[in-house]
Protein backbone atom coordinates (compact mmCIF):
# COMPACT_ATOMS: atom_id res chain seq x y z
CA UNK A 1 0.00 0.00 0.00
CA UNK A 2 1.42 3.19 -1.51
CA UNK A 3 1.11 6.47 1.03
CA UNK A 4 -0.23 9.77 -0.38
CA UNK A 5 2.43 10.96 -3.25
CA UNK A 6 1.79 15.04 -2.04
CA UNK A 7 3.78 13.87 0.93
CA UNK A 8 7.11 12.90 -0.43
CA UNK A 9 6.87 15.69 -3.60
CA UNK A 10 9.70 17.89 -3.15
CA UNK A 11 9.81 21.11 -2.62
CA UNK A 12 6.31 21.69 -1.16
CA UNK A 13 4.44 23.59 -3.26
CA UNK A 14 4.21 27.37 -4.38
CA UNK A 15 0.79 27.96 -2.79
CA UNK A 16 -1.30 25.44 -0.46
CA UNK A 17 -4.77 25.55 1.37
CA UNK A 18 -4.94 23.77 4.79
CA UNK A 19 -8.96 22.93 4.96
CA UNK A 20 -10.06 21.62 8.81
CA UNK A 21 -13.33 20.29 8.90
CA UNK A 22 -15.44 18.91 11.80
CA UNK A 23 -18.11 15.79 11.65
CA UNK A 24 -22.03 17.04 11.42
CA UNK A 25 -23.91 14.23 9.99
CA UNK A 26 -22.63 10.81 10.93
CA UNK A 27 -25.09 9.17 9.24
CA UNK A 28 -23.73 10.96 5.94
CA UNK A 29 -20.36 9.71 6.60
CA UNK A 30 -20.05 6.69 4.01
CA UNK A 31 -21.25 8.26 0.89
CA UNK A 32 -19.01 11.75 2.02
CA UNK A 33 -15.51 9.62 2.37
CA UNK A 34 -16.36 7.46 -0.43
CA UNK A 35 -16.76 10.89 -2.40
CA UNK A 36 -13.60 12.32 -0.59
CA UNK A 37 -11.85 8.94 -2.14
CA UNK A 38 -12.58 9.77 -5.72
CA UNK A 39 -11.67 13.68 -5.11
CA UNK A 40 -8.28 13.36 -3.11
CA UNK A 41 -5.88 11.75 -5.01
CA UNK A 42 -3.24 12.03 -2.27
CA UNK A 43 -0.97 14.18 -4.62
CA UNK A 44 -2.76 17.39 -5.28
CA UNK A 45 -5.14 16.56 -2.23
CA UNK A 46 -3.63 15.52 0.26
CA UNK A 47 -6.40 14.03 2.71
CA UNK A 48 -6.16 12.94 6.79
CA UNK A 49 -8.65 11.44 8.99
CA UNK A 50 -8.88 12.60 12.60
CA UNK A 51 -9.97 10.01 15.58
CA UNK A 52 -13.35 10.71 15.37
CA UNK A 53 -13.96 9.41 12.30
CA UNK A 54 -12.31 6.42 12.57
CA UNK A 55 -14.46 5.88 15.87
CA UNK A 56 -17.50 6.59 13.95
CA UNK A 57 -16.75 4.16 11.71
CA UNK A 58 -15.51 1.44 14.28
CA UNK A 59 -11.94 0.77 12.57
CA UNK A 60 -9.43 3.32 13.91
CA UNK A 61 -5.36 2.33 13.72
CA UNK A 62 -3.54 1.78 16.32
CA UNK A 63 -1.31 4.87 16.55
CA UNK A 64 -4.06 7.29 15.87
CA UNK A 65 -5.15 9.60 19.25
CA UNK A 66 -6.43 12.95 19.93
CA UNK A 67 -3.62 15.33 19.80
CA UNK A 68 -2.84 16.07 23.45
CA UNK A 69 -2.81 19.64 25.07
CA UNK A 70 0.37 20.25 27.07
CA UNK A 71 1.22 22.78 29.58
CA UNK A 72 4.61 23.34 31.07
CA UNK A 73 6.92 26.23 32.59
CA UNK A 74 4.29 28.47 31.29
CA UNK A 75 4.43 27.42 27.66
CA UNK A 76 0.66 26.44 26.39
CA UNK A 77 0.53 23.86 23.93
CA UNK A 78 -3.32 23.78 22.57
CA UNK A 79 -5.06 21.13 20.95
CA UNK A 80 -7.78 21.80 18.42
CA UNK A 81 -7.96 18.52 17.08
CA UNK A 82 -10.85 18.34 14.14
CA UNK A 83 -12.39 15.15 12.19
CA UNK A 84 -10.98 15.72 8.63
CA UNK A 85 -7.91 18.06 7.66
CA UNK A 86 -7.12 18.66 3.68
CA UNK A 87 -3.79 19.79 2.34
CA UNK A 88 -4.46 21.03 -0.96
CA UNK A 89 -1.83 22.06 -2.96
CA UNK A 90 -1.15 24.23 -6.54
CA UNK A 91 0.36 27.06 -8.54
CA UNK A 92 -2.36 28.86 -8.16
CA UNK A 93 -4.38 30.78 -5.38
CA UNK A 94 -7.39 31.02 -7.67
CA UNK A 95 -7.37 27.16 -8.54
CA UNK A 96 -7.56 26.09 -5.24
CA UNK A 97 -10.42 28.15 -4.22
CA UNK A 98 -12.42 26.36 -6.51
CA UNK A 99 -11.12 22.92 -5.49
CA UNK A 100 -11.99 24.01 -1.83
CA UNK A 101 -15.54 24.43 -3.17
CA UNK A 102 -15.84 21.04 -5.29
CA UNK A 103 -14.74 19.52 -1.96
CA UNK A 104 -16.95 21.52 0.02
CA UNK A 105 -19.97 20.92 -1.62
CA UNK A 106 -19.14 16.89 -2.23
CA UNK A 107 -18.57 16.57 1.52
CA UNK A 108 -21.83 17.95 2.67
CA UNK A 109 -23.53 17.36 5.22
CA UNK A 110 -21.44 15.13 6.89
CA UNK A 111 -18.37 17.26 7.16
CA UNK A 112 -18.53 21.32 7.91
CA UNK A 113 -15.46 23.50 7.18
CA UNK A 114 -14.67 25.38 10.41
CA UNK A 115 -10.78 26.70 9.41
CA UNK A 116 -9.14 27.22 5.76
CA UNK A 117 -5.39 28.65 5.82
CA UNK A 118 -3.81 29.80 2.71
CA UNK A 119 0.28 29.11 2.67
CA UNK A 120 2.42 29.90 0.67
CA UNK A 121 6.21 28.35 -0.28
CA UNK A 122 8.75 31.51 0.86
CA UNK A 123 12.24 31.84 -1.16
CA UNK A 124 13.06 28.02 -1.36
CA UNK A 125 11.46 26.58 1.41
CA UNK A 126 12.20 29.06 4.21
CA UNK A 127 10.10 29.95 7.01
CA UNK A 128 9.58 34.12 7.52
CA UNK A 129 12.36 34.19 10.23
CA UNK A 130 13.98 33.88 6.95
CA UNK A 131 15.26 30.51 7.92
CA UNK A 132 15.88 27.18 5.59
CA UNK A 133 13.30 25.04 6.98
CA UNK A 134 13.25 20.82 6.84
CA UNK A 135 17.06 21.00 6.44
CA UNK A 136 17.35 17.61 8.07
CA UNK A 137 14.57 15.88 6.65
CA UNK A 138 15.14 12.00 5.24
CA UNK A 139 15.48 11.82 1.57
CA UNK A 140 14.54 9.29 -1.27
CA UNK A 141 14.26 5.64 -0.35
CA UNK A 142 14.60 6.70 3.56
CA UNK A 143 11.78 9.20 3.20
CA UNK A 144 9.61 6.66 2.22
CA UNK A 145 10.68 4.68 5.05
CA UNK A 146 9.54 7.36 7.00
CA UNK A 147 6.57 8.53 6.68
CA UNK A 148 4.43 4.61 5.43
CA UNK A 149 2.96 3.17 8.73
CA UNK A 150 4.48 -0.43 9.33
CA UNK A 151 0.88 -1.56 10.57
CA UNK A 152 -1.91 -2.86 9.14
CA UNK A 153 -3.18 0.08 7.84
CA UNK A 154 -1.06 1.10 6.05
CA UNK A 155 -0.37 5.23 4.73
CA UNK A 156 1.12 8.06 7.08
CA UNK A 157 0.57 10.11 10.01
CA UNK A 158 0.34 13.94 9.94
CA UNK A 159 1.13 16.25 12.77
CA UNK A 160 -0.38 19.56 12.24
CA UNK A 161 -0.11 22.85 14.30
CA UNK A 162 -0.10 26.75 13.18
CA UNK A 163 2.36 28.92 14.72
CA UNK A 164 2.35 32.43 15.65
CA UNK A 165 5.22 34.49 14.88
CA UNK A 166 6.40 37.71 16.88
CA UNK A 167 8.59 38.29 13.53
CA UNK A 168 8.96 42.38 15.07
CA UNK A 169 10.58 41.19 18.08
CA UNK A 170 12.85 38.33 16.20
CA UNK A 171 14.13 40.81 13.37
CA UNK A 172 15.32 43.58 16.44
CA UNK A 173 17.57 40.78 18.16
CA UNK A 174 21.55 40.71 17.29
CA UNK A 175 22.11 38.21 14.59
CA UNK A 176 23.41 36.10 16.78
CA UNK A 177 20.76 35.59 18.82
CA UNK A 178 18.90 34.67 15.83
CA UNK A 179 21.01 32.17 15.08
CA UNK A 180 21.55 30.73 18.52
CA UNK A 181 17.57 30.64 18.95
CA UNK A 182 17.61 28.09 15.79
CA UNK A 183 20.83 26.73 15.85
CA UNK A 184 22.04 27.28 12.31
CA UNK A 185 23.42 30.67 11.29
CA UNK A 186 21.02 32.16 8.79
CA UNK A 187 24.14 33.24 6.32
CA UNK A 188 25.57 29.77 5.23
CA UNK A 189 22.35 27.29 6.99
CA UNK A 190 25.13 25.74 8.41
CA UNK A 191 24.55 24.10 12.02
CA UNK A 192 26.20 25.67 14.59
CA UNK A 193 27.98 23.28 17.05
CA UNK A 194 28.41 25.04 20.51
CA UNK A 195 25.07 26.39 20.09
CA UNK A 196 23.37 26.81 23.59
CA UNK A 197 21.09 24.04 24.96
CA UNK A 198 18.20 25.82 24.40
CA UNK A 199 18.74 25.85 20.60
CA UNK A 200 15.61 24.52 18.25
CA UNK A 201 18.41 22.02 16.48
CA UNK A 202 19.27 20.93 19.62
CA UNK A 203 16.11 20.47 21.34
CA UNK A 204 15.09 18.58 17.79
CA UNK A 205 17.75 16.65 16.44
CA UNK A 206 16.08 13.21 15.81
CA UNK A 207 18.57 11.10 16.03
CA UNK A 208 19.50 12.08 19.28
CA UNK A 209 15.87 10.26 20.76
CA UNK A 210 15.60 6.75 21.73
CA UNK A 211 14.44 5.14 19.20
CA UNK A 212 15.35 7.88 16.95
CA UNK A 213 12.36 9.89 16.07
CA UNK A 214 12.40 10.81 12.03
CA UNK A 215 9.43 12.66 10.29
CA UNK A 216 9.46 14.40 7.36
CA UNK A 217 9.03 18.12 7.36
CA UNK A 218 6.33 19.73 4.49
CA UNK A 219 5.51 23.20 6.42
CA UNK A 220 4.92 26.41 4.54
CA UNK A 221 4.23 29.88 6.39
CA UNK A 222 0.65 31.17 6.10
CA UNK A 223 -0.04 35.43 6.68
CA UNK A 224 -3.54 36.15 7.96
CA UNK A 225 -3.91 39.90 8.43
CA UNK A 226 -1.24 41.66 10.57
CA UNK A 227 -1.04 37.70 11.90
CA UNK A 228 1.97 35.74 10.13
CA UNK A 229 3.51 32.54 10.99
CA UNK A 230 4.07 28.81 9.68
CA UNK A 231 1.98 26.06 9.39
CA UNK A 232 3.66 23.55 10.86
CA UNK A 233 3.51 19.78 9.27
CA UNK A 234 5.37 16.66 9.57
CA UNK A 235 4.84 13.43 8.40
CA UNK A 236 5.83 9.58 9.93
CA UNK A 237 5.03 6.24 10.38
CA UNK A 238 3.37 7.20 13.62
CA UNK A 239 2.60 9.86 16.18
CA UNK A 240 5.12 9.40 18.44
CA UNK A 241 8.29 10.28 16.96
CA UNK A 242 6.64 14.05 16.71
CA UNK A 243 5.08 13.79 20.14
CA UNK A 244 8.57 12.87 22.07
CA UNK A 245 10.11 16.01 20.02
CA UNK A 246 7.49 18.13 21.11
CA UNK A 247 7.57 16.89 24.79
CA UNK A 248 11.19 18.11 24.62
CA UNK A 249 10.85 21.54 22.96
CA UNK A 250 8.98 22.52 25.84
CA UNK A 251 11.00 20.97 28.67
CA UNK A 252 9.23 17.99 30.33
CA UNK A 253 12.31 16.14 29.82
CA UNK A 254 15.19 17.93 31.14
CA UNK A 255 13.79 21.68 32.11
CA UNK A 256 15.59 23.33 29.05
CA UNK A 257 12.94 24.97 26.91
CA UNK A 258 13.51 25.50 23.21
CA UNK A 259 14.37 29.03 22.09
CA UNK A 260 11.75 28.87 19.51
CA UNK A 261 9.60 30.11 21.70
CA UNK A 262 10.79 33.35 22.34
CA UNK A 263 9.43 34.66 19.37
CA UNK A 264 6.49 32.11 18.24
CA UNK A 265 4.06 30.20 20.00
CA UNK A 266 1.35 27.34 18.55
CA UNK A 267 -2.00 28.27 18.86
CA UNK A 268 -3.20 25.04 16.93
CA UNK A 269 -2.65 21.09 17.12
CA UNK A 270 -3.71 18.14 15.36
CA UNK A 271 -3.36 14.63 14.44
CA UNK A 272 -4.65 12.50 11.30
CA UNK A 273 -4.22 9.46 9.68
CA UNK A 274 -3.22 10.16 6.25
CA UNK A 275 -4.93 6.73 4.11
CA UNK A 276 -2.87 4.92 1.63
CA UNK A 277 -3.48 5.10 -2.02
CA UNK A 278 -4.25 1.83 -3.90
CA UNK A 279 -4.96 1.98 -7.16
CA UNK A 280 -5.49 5.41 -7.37
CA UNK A 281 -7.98 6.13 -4.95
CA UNK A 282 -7.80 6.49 -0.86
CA UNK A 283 -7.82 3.17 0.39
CA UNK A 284 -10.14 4.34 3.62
CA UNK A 285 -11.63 1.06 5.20
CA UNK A 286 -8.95 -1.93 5.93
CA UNK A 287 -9.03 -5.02 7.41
């Protein structure tokens, strides 16, 4: 069983919608997903299931939860977990508007849109701190690896939180403390090696966890008003190598708390099971 081909595509796209919807009609829920599997081909829709409608539909995998809400040394980490999350992605703004409404439309009444964010891919693949983001990610053969569940069911798993940037306060710090805050110095991306504890490298490198704890990067930033920021996604074969990551950027394992958020905090949190594609269509229902 193949996983969804939008996750592995390199480099994300130039424009993307992130489309959150919540479950209104359970008893519409068969004919919507079979619909969804005919419209999301898993490369330019990208489609994950939430818990709740894999408990609606009695057959949940193993490694899918709720996306839990943490709280530590006064750092907030929120969970707005929803049933059905859509990464759409295109050249064009205009074009995916209308795909947004083709999906809308085919997924009522059993799934309501409550959240659409419009990103957008910045210089090469850099997030607005003007940093090169997913430097680290697995490539090729390894990506695959990755990001396909080992279980039963088969596909990916898709971590999924916006950020808010203080990109003001960030920009007024001395270059260095840019660069210590992310641990790479923005002039050559390079990684710098007596950077201080609290560094996001540091706090992230994933082959310092145990088991080692790869995803696969695909975020984009997102501007929403005088709000700007990233939306933050990374794939893997399950939750928990992004859950032990997170866990430490925030200090439950040894006090330190990442730099990151000194000038951005997540005000959004998810967690969806990303179905595999076989034969073309979203393989949704499994054994």
């Amino acid at each position: 069983m193949k996983c969804q081909q939008g996750i592995l595509i390199e480099p994300v796209p130039a424009v993307a919608r992130h489309v959150f919807y919540t479950l209104a009609d359970v008893a519409d829920l068969p004919r919507a997903l079979a619909a969804l599997a005919e419209l999301a081909d898993g490369e330019a829709v990208v489609a994950g299931l939430g818990i709740g409608v894999m408990q609606a539909l009695g057959k949940s995998p193993a490694s899918l939860r709720m996306f839990p809400a943490l709280s530590h040394q006064g750092i907030n980490i929120p969970s707005t977990q929803q049933a059905l999350w859509l990464w759409l992605r295109g050249d064009d703004r205009g074009e995916l508007l209308f795909r947004t409404m083709e999906l809308d439309k085919a997924l009522a009444p059993a799934f309501k849109p409550v959240q659409v964010t419009d990103a957008f891919r910045y210089l090469s693949g850099h997030d607005l701190s003007g940093y090169e983001d997913g430097t680290e990610n697995p490539v090729d053969d390894e990506a695959v690896a990755v990001v396909t569940a080992t279980g039963a069911e088969g596909g990916s798993y898709a971590a999924i939180q916006h950020w808010e940037h203080d990109l003001g306060y960030f920009k007024s710090l001395p270059q260095q403390d840019q660069d210590h805050i992310i641990g790479r110095r923005l002039s050559d991306n390079e990684e710098i090696e007596d950077a201080p504890e609290f560094a996001h490298v540091k706090r992230t490198a994933m082959e310092d966890f145990e088991p080692e704890a790869f995803v696969v990067r695909r975020s984009m930033p997102y501007i929403d008003g005088d709000v700007a920021g990233l939306v933050f996604l990374a794939f893997g074969e399950s939750l928990d190598q992004f859950e032990v990551q997170l866990r430490r950027m925030i200090g439950l394992d040894d006090e330190i708390v990442d730099g990151l958020f000194r000038f951005s905090r997540p005000v959004t949190g998810g967690y969806y099971w990303c179905p595999p594609v076989v034969n073309g269509k979203l393989k949704i229902h499994f054994q």
